[in-house]
Protein backbone atom coordinates (compact mmCIF):
# COMPACT_ATOMS: atom_id res chain seq x y z
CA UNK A 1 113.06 -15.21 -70.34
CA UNK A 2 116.13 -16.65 -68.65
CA UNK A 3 119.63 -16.48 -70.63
CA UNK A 4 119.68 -20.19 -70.84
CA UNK A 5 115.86 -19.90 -72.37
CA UNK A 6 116.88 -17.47 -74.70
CA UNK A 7 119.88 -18.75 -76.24
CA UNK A 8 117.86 -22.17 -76.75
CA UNK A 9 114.89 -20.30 -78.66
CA UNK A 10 117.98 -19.01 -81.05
CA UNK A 11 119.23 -22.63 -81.24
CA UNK A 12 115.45 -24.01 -82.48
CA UNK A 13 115.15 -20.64 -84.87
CA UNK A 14 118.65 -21.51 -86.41
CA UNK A 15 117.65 -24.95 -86.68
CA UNK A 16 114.22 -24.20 -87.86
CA UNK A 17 115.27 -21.49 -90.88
CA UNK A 18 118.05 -24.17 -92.32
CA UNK A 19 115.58 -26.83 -92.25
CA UNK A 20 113.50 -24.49 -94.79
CA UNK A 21 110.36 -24.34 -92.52
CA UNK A 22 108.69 -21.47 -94.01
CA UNK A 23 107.88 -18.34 -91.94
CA UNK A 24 110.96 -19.29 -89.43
CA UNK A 25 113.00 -16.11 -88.33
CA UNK A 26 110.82 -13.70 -91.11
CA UNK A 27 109.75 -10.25 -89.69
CA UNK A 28 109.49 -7.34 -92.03
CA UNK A 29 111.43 -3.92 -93.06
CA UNK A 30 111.49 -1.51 -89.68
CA UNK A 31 111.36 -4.41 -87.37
CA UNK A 32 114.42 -5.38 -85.36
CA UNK A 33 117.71 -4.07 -85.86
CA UNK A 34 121.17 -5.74 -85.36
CA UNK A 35 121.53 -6.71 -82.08
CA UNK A 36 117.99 -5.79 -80.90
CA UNK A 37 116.43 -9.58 -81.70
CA UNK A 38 113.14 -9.78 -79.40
CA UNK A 39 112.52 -6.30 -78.31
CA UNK A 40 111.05 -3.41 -79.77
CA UNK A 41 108.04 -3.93 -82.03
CA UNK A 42 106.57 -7.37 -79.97
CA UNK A 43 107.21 -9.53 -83.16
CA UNK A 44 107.51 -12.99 -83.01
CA UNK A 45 108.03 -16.22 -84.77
CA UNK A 46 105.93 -19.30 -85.05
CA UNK A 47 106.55 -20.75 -81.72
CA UNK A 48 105.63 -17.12 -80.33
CA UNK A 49 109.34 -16.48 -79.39
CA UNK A 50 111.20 -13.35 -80.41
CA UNK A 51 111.61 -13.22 -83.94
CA UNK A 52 115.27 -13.78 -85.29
CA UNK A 53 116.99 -10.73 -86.79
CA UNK A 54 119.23 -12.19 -89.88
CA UNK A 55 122.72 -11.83 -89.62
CA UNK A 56 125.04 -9.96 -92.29
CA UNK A 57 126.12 -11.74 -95.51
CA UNK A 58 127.64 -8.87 -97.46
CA UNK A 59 129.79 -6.05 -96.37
CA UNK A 60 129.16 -2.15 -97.88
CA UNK A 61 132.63 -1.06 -97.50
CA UNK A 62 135.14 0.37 -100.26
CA UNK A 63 138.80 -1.19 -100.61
CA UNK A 64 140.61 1.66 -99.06
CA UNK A 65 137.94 1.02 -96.31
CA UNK A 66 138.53 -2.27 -95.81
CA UNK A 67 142.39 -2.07 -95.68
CA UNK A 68 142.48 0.68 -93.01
CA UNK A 69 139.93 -1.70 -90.85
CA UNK A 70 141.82 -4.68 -91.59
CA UNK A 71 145.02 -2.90 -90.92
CA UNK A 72 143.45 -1.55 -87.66
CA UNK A 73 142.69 -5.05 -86.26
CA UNK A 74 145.83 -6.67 -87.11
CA UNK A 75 148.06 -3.91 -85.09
CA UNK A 76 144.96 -4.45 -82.73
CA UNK A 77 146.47 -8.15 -82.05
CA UNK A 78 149.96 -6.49 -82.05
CA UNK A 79 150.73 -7.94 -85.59
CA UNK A 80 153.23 -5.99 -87.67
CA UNK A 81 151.86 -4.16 -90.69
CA UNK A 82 152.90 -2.60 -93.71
CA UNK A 83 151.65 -1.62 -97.28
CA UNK A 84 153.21 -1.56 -100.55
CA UNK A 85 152.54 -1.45 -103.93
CA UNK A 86 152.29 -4.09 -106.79
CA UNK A 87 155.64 -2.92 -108.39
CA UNK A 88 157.19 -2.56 -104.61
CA UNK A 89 156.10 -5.83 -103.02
CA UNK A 90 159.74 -7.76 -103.79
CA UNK A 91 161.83 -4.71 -102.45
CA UNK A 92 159.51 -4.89 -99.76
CA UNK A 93 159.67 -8.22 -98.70
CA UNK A 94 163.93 -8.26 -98.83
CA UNK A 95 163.62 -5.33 -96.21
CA UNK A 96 161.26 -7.32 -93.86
CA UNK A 97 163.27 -9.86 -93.91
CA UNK A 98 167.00 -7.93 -93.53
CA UNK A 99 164.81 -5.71 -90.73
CA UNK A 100 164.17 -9.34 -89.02
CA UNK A 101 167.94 -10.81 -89.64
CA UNK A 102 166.77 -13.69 -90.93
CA UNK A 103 169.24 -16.01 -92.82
CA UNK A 104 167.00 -18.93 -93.61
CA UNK A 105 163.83 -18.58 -94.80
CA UNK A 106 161.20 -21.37 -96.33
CA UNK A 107 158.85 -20.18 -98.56
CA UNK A 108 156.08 -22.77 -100.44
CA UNK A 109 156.91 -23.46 -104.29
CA UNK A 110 154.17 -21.99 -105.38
CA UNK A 111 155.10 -18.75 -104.31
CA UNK A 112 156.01 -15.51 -106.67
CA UNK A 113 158.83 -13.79 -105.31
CA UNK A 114 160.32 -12.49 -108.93
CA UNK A 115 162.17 -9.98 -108.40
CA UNK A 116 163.54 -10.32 -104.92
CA UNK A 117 166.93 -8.18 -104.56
CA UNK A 118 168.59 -6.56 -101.40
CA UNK A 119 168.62 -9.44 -99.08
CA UNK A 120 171.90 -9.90 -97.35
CA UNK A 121 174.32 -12.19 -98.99
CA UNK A 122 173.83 -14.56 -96.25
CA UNK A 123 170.39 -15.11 -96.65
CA UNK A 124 168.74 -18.14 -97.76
CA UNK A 125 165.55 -19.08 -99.43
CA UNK A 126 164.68 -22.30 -98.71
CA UNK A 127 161.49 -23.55 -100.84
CA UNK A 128 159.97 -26.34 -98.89
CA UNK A 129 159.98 -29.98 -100.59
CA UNK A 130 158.81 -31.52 -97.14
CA UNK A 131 160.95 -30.41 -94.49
CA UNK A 132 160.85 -32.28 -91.65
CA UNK A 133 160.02 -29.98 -88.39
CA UNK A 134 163.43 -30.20 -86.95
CA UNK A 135 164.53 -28.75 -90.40
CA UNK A 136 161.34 -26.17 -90.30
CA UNK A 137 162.74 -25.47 -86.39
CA UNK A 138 166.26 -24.25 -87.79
CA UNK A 139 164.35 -21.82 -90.20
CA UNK A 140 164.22 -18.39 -89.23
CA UNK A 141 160.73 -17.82 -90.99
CA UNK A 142 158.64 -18.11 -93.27
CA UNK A 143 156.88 -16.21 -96.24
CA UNK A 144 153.79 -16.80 -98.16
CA UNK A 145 150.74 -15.52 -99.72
CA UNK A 146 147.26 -16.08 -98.35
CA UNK A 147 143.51 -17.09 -99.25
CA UNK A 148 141.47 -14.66 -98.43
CA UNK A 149 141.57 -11.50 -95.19
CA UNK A 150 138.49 -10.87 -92.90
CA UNK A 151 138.63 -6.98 -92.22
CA UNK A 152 136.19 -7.01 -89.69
CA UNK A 153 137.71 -9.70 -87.35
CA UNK A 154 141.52 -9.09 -88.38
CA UNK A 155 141.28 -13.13 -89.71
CA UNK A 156 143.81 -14.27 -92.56
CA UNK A 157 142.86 -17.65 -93.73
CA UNK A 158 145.00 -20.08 -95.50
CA UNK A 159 144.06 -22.71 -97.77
CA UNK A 160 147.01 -24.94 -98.96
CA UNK A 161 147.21 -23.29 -102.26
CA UNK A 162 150.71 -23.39 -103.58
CA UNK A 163 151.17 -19.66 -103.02
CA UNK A 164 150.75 -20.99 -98.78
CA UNK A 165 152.00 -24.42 -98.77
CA UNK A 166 151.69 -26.85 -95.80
CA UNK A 167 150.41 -25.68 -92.79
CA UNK A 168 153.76 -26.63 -91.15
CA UNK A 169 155.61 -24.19 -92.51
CA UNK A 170 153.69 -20.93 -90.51
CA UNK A 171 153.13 -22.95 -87.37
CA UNK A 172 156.75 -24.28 -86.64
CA UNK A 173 158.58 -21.52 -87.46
CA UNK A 174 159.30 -18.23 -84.74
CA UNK A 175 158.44 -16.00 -87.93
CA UNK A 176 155.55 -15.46 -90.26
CA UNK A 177 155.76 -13.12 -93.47
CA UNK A 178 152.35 -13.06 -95.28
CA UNK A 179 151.26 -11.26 -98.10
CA UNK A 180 147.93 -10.00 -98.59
CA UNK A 181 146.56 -8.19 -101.63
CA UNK A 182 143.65 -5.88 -101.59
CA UNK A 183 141.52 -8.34 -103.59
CA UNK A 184 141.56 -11.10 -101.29
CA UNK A 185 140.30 -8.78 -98.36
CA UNK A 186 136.62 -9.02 -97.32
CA UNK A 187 134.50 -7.54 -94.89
CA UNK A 188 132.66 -10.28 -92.83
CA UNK A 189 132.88 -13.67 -92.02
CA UNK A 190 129.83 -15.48 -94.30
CA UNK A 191 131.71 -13.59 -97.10
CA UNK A 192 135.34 -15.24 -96.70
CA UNK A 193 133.09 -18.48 -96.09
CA UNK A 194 131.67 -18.23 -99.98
CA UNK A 195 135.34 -17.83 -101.15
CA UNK A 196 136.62 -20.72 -99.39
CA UNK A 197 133.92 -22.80 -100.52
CA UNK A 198 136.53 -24.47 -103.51
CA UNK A 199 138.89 -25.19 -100.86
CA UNK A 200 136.66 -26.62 -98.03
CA UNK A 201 138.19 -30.12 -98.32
CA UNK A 202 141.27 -28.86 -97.44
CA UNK A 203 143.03 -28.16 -93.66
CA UNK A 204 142.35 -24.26 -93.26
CA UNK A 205 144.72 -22.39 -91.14
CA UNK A 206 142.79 -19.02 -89.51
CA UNK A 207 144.98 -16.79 -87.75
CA UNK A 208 143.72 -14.00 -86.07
CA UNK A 209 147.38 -12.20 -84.95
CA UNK A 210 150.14 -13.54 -83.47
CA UNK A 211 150.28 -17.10 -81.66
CA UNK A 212 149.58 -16.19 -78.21
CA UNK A 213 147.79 -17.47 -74.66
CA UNK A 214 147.04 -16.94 -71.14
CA UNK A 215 147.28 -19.59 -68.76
CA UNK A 216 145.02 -19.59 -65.39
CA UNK A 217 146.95 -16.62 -64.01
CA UNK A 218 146.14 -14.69 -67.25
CA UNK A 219 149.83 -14.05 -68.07
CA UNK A 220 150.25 -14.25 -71.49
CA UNK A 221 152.86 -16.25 -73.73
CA UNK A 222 152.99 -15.33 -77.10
CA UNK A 223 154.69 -18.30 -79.34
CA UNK A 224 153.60 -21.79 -77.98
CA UNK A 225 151.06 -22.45 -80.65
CA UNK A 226 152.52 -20.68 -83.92
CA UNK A 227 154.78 -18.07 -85.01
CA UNK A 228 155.69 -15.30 -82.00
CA UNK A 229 155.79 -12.52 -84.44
CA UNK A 230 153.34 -12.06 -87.78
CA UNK A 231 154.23 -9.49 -90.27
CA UNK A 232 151.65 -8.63 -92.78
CA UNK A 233 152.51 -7.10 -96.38
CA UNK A 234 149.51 -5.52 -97.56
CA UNK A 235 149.09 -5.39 -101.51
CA UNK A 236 147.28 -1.83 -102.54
CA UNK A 237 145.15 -1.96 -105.35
């Protein structure tokens, strides 16, 4: 079977099991394991193609587990991380920002930052009301909270909650602060997909790392899409 013949197979399988056909993509226990789909046993589906192996919908890791993989991928995508506790997050957040100089930073309304001591005098927080982007452009970064953290792909997804604001406000500015607690990180994709499921009328901003890309000559620019530099606060249990 040609590449071509086998990713259309998957295609009518996919289409097949969501249509609720019954019998499409079954095999038993001890048939095909992840990433093996077609080969091994000689099972196939209804059309006599390889039968489909199902993909994950639930991760088996612990929180600590979790957080270190999460933590792995973001430094992976040359994202700046750091953890803190509940008590610490405030302290932690003034010495991001004083470590990044930043005087002016906008931060959605709906954001917590109670607390929030040892920032230079000069410093600003600016809580946005609708900046316009030239105003977002003078800002030196910006802080918020998030939706919900992918471990496995390094993914923080934002929602438009208050806690997040407009999407505006992490794509104009140079600099983006987020904080993540340990509750809001999940393994895999399907699960982050259930948790979003409230919010799915809304724009959702996935960023996976930095903004950066490679033009034809594969030189990469990091800061043409979205923030140059992403610093992550992670939020121990």
């Amino acid at each position: 079977m040609s590449a071509r013949e086998e990713m259309l197979a998957r295609i009518r399988r996919a289409n097949t099991t969501a249509a609720g056909q019954p019998g499409a993509g079954q095999h038993g226990a001890g048939q095909h394991g992840a990433g093996q789909a077609g080969h091994g046993d000689g099972s196939s589906g209804p059309d006599g193609e390889p039968a489909a192996t199902p993909y994950r919908t639930h991760g088996d890791r612990g929180t600590a587990q979790l957080m270190d993989l999460f933590a792995g991928r973001l430094t992976d995508y040359k994202a700046l991380v750091r953890s803190t506790s509940a008590d610490r997050l405030a302290a932690e957040v003034a010495a991001a920002l004083t470590r990044r100089r930043a005087r002016r930073v906008v931060v959605p309304a709906g954001l917590d930052l109670h607390g929030l001591d040892g920032l230079p005098l000069e410093a600003e927080l600016i809580t946005d009301d609708g900046l316009d982007v030239r105003a977002l452009d003078a800002c030196d970064g910006a802080v918020t909270g998030a939706a919900v953290a992918i471990a496995e792909t390094g993914t923080i997804v934002l929602d438009g909650s208050p806690d997040q604001g407009r999407r505006a406000i992490t794509l104009v500015p140079d600099y983006h602060l987020c904080i993540v607690r340990a509750e809001q990180v999940v393994e895999l994709v399907p699960e982050a997909i259930t948790r979003l499921s409230a919010s799915a009328d809304r724009p959702l901003t996935w960023i996976s790392g930095p903004s950066a890309t490679s033009d034809i000559e594969l030189e990469r620019v990091e800061g043409v899409h979205g923030p140059r530099t992403l610093e992550v606060i992670l939020v121990e249990p």
